[in-house]
Protein backbone atom coordinates (compact mmCIF):
# COMPACT_ATOMS: atom_id res chain seq x y z
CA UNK A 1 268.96 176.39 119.97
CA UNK A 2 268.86 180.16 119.79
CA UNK A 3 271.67 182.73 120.91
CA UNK A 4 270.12 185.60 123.24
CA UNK A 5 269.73 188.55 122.37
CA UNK A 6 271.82 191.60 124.24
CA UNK A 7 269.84 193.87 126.34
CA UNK A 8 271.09 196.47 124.60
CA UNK A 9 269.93 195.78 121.29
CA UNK A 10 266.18 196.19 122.09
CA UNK A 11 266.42 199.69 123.24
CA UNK A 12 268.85 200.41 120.54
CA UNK A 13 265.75 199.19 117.92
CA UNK A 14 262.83 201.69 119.87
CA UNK A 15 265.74 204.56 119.66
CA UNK A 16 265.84 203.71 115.92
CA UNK A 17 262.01 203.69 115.50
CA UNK A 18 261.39 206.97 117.59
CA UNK A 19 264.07 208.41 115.11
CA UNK A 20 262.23 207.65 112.26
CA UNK A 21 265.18 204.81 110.95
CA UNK A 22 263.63 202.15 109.16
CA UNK A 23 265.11 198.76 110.32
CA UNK A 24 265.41 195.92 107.73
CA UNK A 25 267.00 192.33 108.08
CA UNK A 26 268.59 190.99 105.21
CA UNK A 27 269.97 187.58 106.18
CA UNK A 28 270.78 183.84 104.55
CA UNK A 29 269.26 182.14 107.08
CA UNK A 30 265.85 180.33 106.56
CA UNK A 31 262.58 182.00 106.94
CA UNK A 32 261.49 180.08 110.56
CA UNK A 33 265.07 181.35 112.20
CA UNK A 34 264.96 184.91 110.44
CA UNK A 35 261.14 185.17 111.70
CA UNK A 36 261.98 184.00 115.14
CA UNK A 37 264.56 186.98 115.57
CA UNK A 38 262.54 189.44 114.04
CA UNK A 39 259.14 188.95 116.24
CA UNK A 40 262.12 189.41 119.12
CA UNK A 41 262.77 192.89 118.01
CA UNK A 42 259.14 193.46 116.41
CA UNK A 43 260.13 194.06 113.03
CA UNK A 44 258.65 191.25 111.25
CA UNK A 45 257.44 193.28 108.37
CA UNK A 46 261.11 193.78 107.62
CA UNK A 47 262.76 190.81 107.14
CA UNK A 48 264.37 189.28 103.66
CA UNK A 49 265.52 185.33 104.35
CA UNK A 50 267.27 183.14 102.25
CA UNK A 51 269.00 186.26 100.98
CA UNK A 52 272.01 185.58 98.22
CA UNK A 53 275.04 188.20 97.85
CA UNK A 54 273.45 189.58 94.97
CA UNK A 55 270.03 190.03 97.05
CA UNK A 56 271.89 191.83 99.44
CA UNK A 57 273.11 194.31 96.80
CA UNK A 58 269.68 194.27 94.71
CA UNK A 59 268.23 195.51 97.71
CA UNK A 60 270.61 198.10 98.93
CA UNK A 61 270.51 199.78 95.01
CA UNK A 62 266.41 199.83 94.86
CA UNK A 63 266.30 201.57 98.80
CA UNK A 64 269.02 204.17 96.88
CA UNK A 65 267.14 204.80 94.10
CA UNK A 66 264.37 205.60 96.14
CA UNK A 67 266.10 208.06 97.66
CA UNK A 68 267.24 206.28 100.93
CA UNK A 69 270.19 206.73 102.58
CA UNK A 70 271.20 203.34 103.53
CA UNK A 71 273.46 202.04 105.72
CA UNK A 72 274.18 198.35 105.59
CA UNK A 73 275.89 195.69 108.60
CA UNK A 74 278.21 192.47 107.68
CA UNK A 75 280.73 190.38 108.50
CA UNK A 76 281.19 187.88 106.21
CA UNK A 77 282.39 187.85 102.77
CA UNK A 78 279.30 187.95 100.68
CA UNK A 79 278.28 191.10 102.78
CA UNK A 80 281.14 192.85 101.08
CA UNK A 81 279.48 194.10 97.63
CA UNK A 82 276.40 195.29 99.58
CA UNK A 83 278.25 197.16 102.10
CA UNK A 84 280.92 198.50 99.27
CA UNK A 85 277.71 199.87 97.42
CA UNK A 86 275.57 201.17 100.96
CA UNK A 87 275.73 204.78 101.46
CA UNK A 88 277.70 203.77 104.60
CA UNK A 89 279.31 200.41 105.02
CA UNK A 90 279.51 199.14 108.89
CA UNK A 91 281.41 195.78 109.60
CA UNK A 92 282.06 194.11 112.82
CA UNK A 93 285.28 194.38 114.29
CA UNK A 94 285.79 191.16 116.02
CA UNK A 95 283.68 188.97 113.90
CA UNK A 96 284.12 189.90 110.62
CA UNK A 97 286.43 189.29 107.68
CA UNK A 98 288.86 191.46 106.41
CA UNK A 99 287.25 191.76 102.99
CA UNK A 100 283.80 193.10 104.71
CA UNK A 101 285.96 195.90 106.66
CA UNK A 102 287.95 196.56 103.56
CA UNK A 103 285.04 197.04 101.83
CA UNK A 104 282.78 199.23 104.52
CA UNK A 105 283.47 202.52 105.39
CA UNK A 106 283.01 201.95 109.19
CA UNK A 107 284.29 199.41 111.46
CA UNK A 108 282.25 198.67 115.08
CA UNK A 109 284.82 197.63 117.15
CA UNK A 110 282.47 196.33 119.80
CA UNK A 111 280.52 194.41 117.46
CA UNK A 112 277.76 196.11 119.17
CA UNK A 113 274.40 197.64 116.80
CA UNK A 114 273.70 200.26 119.75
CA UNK A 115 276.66 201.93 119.07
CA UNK A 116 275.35 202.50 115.70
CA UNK A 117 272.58 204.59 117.32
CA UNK A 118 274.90 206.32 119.79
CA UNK A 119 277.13 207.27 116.61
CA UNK A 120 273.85 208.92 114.92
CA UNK A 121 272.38 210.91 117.81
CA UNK A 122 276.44 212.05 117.87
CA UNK A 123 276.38 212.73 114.45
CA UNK A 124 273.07 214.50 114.88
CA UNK A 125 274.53 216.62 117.80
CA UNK A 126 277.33 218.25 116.00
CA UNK A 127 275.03 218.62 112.41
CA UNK A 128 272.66 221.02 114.88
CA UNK A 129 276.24 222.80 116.51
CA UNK A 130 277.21 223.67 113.49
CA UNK A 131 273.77 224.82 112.78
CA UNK A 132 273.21 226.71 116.08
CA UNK A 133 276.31 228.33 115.39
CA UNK A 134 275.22 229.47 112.15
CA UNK A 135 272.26 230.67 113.09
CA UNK A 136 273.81 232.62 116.10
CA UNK A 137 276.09 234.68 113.81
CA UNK A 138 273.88 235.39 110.85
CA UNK A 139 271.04 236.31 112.83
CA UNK A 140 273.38 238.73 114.55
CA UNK A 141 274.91 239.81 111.77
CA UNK A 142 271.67 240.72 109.64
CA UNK A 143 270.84 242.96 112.74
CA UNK A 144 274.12 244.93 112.05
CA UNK A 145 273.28 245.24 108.43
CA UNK A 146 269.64 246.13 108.97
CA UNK A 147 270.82 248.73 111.34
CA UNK A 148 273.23 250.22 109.07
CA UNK A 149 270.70 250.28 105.99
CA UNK A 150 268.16 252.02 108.45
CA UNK A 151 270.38 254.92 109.37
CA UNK A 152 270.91 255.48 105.73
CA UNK A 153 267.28 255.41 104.98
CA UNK A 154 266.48 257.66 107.59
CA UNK A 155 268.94 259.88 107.54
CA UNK A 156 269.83 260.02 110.90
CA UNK A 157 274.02 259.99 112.22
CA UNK A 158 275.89 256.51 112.37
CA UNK A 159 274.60 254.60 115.65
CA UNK A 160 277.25 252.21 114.94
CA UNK A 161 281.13 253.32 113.70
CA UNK A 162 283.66 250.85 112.30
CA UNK A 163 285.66 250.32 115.42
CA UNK A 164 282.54 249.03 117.15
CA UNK A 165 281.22 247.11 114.49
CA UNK A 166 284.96 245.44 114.54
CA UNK A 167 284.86 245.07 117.91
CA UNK A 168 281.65 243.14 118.34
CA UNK A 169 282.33 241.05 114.69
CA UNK A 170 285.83 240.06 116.06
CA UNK A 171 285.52 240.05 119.71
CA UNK A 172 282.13 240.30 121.58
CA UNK A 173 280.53 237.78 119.59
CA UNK A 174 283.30 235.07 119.19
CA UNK A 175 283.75 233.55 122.97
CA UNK A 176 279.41 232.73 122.73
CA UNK A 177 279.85 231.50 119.25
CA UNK A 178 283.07 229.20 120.03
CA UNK A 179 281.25 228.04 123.00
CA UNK A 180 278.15 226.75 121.07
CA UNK A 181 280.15 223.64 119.59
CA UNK A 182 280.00 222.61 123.30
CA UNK A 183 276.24 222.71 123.38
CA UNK A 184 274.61 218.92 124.57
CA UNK A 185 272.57 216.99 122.43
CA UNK A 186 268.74 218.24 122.63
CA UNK A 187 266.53 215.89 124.92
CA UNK A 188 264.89 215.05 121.90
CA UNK A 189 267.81 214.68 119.14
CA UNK A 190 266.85 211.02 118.77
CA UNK A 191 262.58 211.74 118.48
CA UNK A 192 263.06 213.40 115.01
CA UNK A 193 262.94 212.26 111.30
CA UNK A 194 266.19 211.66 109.56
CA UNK A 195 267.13 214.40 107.63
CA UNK A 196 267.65 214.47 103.36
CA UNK A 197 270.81 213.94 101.82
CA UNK A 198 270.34 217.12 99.81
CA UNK A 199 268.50 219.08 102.33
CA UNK A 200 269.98 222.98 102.55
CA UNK A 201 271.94 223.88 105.81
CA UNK A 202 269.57 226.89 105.98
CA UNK A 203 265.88 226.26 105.06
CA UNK A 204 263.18 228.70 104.19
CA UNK A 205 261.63 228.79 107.90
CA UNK A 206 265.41 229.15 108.94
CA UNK A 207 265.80 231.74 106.88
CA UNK A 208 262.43 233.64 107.91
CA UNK A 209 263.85 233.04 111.65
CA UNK A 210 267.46 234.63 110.70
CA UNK A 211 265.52 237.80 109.18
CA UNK A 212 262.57 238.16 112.12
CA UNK A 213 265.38 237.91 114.69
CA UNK A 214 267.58 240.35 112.95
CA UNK A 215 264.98 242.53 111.99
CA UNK A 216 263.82 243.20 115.42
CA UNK A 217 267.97 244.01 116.29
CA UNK A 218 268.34 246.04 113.51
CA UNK A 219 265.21 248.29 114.43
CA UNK A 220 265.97 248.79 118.19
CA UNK A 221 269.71 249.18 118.08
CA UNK A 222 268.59 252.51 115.42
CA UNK A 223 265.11 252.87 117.78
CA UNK A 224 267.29 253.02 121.01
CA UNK A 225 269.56 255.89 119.15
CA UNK A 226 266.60 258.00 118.45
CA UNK A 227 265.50 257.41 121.87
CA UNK A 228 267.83 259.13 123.51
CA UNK A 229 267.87 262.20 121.12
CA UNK A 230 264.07 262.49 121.29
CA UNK A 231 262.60 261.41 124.12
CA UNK A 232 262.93 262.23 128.04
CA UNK A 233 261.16 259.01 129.26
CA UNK A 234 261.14 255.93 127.27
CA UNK A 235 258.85 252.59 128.79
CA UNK A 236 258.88 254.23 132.33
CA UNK A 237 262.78 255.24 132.27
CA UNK A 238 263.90 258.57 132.79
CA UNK A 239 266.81 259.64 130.20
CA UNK A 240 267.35 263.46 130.54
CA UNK A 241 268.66 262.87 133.79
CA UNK A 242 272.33 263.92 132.30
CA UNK A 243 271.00 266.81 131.21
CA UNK A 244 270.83 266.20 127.75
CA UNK A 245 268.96 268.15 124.91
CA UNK A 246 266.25 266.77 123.17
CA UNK A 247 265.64 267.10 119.17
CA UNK A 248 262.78 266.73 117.10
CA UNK A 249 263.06 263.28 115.08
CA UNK A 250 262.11 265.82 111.97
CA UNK A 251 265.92 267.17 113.02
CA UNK A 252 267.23 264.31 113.83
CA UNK A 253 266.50 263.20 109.97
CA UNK A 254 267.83 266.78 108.78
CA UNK A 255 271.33 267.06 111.30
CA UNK A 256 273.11 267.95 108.17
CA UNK A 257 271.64 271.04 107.83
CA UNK A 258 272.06 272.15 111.36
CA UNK A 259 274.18 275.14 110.61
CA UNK A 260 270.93 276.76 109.01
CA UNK A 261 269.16 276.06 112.11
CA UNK A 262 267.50 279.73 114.03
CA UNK A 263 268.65 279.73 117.48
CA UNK A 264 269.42 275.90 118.24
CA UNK A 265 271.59 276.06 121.22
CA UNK A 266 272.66 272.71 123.33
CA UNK A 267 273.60 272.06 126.63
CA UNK A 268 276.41 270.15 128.34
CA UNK A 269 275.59 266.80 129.50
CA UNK A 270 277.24 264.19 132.09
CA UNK A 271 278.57 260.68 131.25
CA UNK A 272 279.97 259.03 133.84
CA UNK A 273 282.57 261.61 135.56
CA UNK A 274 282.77 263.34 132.50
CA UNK A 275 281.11 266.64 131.41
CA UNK A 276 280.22 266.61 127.41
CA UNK A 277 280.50 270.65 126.03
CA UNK A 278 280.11 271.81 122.59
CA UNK A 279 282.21 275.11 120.99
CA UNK A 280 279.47 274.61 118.42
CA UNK A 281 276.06 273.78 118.65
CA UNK A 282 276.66 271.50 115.59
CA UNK A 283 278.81 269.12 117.44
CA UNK A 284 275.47 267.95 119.03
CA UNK A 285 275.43 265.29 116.26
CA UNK A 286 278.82 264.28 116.03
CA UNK A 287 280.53 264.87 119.09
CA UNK A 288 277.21 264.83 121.10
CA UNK A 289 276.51 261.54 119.86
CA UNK A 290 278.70 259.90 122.50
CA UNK A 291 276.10 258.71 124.49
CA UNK A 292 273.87 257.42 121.86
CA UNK A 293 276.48 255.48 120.18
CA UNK A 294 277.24 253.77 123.97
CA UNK A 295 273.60 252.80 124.52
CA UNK A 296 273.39 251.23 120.28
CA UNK A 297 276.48 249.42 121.23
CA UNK A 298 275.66 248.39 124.48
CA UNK A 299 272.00 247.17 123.29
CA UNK A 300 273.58 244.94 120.70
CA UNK A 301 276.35 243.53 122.70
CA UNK A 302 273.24 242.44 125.10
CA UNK A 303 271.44 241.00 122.44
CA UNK A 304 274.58 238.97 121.16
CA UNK A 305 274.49 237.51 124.51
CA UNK A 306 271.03 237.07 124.65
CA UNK A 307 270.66 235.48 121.40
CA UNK A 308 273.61 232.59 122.32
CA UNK A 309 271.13 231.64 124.73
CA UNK A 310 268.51 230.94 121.94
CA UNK A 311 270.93 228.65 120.21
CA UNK A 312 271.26 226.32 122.77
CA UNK A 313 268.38 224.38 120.24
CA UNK A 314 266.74 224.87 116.91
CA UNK A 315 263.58 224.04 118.53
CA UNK A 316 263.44 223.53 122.06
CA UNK A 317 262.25 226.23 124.59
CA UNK A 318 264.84 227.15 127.36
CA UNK A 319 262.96 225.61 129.75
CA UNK A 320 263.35 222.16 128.29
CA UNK A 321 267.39 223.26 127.34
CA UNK A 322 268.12 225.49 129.98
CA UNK A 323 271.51 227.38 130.11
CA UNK A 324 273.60 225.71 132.44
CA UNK A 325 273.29 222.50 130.39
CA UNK A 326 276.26 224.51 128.16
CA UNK A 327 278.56 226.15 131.19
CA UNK A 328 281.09 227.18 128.77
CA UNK A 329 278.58 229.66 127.46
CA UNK A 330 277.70 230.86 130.37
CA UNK A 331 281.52 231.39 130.58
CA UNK A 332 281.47 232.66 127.55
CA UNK A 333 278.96 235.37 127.97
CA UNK A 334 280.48 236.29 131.56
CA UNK A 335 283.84 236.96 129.50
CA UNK A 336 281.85 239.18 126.32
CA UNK A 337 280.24 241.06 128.92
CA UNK A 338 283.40 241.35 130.80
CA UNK A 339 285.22 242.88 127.80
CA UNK A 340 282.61 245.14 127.46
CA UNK A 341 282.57 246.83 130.33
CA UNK A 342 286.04 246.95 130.26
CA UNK A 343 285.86 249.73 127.30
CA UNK A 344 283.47 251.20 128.81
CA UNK A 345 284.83 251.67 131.79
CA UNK A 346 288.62 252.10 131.46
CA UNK A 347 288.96 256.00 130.22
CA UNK A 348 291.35 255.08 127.30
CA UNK A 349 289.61 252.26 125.95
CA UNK A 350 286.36 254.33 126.23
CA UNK A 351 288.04 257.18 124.08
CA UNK A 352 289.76 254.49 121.67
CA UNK A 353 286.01 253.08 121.19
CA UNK A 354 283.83 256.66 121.30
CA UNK A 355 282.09 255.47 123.58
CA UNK A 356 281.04 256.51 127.61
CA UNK A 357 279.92 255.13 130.49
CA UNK A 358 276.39 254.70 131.22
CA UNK A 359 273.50 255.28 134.34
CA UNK A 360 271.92 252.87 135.65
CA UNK A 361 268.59 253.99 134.09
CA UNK A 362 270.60 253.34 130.85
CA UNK A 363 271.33 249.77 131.48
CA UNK A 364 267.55 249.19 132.35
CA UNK A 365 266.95 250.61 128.78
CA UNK A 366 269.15 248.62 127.04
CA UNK A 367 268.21 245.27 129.36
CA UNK A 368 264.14 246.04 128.53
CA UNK A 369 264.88 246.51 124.62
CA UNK A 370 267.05 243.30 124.24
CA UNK A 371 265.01 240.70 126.76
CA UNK A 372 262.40 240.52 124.20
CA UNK A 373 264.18 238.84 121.70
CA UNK A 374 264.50 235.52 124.37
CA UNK A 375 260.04 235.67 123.71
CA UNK A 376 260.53 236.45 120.45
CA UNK A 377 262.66 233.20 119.67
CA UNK A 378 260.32 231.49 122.20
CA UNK A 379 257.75 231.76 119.56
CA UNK A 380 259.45 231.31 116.59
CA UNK A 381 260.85 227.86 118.75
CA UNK A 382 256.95 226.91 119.45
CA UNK A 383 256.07 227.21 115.63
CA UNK A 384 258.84 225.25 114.88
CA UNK A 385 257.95 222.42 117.28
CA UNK A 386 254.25 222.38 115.73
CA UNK A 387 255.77 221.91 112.47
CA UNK A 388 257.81 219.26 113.41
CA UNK A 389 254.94 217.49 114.86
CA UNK A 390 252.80 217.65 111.85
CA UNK A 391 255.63 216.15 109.67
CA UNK A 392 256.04 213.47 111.72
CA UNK A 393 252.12 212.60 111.63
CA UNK A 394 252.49 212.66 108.02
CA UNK A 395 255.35 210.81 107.76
């Protein structure tokens, strides 16, 4: 006589398997009943039988010196010194004893081994939320300091002043980053290996992802600055439509010395309803900079919401993890954009922030300069996937 096996249980074992978690029986039953089970589930090669307490426990110690993390089932009473010593202790809830659930650290109160697996694709799931939501806000914020260190270098006025930094830090980026502990589990959260116990939240190819991403912000958000000073036209768009004057970057780098400047004159230029003058041509660079500082700001407020989108998954293109699988970061976004154009647009807010209102042509700017970071992730996404592939053929 033989009790049947649940339904359940066999896709719970492939789930394991595709996950790279290494099944083993451990039972005190004799070898022909322990066999027949195992053949069931296919993991003959796994199987200890006649198994004592102290087996149990043996066995469970060698798998942690090896560097295992082990978790261990029971019900009964000799289970209990194995599952005190497992890395995590799981006893049945309806079957077992109250010295095995004294002893574990988790009780199953279905008695059921799937949820097991449903517990560590969950478990998986918020490991990579907390994860996308690192890599959301350092990415982001190496832009800002990469930006900052580049104006410095160069010379060149602030693109970026306190209140803005603030108000992006504090305001524009929280709503996307709050919203990314929502994000589903990948497709494929139960099709990779197990990570290490002592395995750093941020890895070196993390790390090289966090400084390609923000290098690439911190270079346009200054580029898109020095754009606007220096060039009429930039990637088809005409910008001296507000009747702007245009610098040399060799000034642009030298503003400071302005006043020593032979015959530079400026002229007015429109922003929105407003007309921009200057008592002194000097103001150009302070004053003037109105503009330049809205299109900097604007650019990286786009690229915060840009880059929420790329931490939807460590590793999955947004075709496979589209954006409406997470609606409260669409939300999200919708309400960071909304509070952006809200400064911009409301007079007092816009003076509060330095900031003005912008044309049309401006937005395509700053929409063509941050889209490329979504094909720049997309890359860094596809590298990532071959890399996964290759450990798991090694494995």
């Amino acid at each position: 006589m033989q009790d049947p096996s649940r339904e359940e249980v066999h896709k719970a074992v492939n789930d394991c398997r595709r996950a790279g978690i290494k099944i083993m029986v451990i039972t005190g039953d004799n070898k022909s009943t322990a066999e027949a089970v195992c053949r069931e589930f296919s993991c003959f090669l796994m199987v200890f039988s006649h198994a004592e307490p102290r087996h149990k426990q043996e066995i469970v110690r060698i798998l942690k010196e090896m560097g295992e993390v082990v978790a261990m089932t029971g019900d009964g009473v000799n289970d209990a010194p194995a599952l005190k010593l497992a890395d995590i202790g799981i006893a049945m809830g309806i079957t077992g004893t109250e010295v095995a659930k004294e002893a574990s650290d988790m009780v199953l109160a279905d008695d059921n081994f799937s949820t097991i697996v449903s517990a560590i694709a969950e478990g998986r799931a918020m490991y990579n939320n907390m994860k996308a939501f690192i890599r959301y806000m350092i990415s982001s914020n190496v832009g800002e300091v990469i930006s900052i260190f580049l104006t410095a270098v160069l010379g060149i006025p602030e693109c970026l002043i306190p209140v803005q930094l603030l108000w992006v830090n504090l305001v524009t980026d929280g709503p996307p980053a709050t919203a990314l502990g929502f994000n589903p589990a990948d497709v494929d959260i139960m099709q990779k290996l197990p990570r290490k116990s002592n395995d750093a939240l941020i890895n070196s190819w993390g790390f090289f992802r966090y400084m390609v991403i923000g290098s690439y912000v911190g270079i346009a958000t200054v580029g898109i600055f020095i754009v606007w000073y220096t060039q009429a036209s930039f990637l088809g768009i005409n910008l001296v439509s507000d009747g702007h004057t245009l610098v040399e970057l060799s000034q642009l780098r030298n503003w400071g010395e302005r006043s020593a400047w032979p015959n530079f004159t400026v002229s007015p230029f429109k922003a929105g309803n407003r007309l921009i003058t200057f008592s002194d041509p000097c103001e150009y660079f302070t004053v003037g900079k109105v503009k330049a500082l809205t299109l900097s700001l604007s650019f990286l407020v786009a690229f915060e919401m840009l880059n929420s989108l790329n931490a939807l998954s460590e590793d999955n293109s947004l075709i496979k993890m589209p954006p409406w699988r997470n609606p409260w970061l669409l939300v999200s976004m919708s309400a960071s954009f909304g509070l952006h154009s809200l400064i911009l647009y409301v007079p007092s807010l816009a003076d509060t922030f330095g900031i003005v209102p912008l044309s049309l042509n401006e937005w395509l700017l700053v929409i063509l300069l941050s889209a490329p970071v979504i094909l720049i992730d997309e890359v860094l996404k596809f590298v990532g996937r071959r890399r996964r592939r290759t450990k798991l053929k090694d494995a």
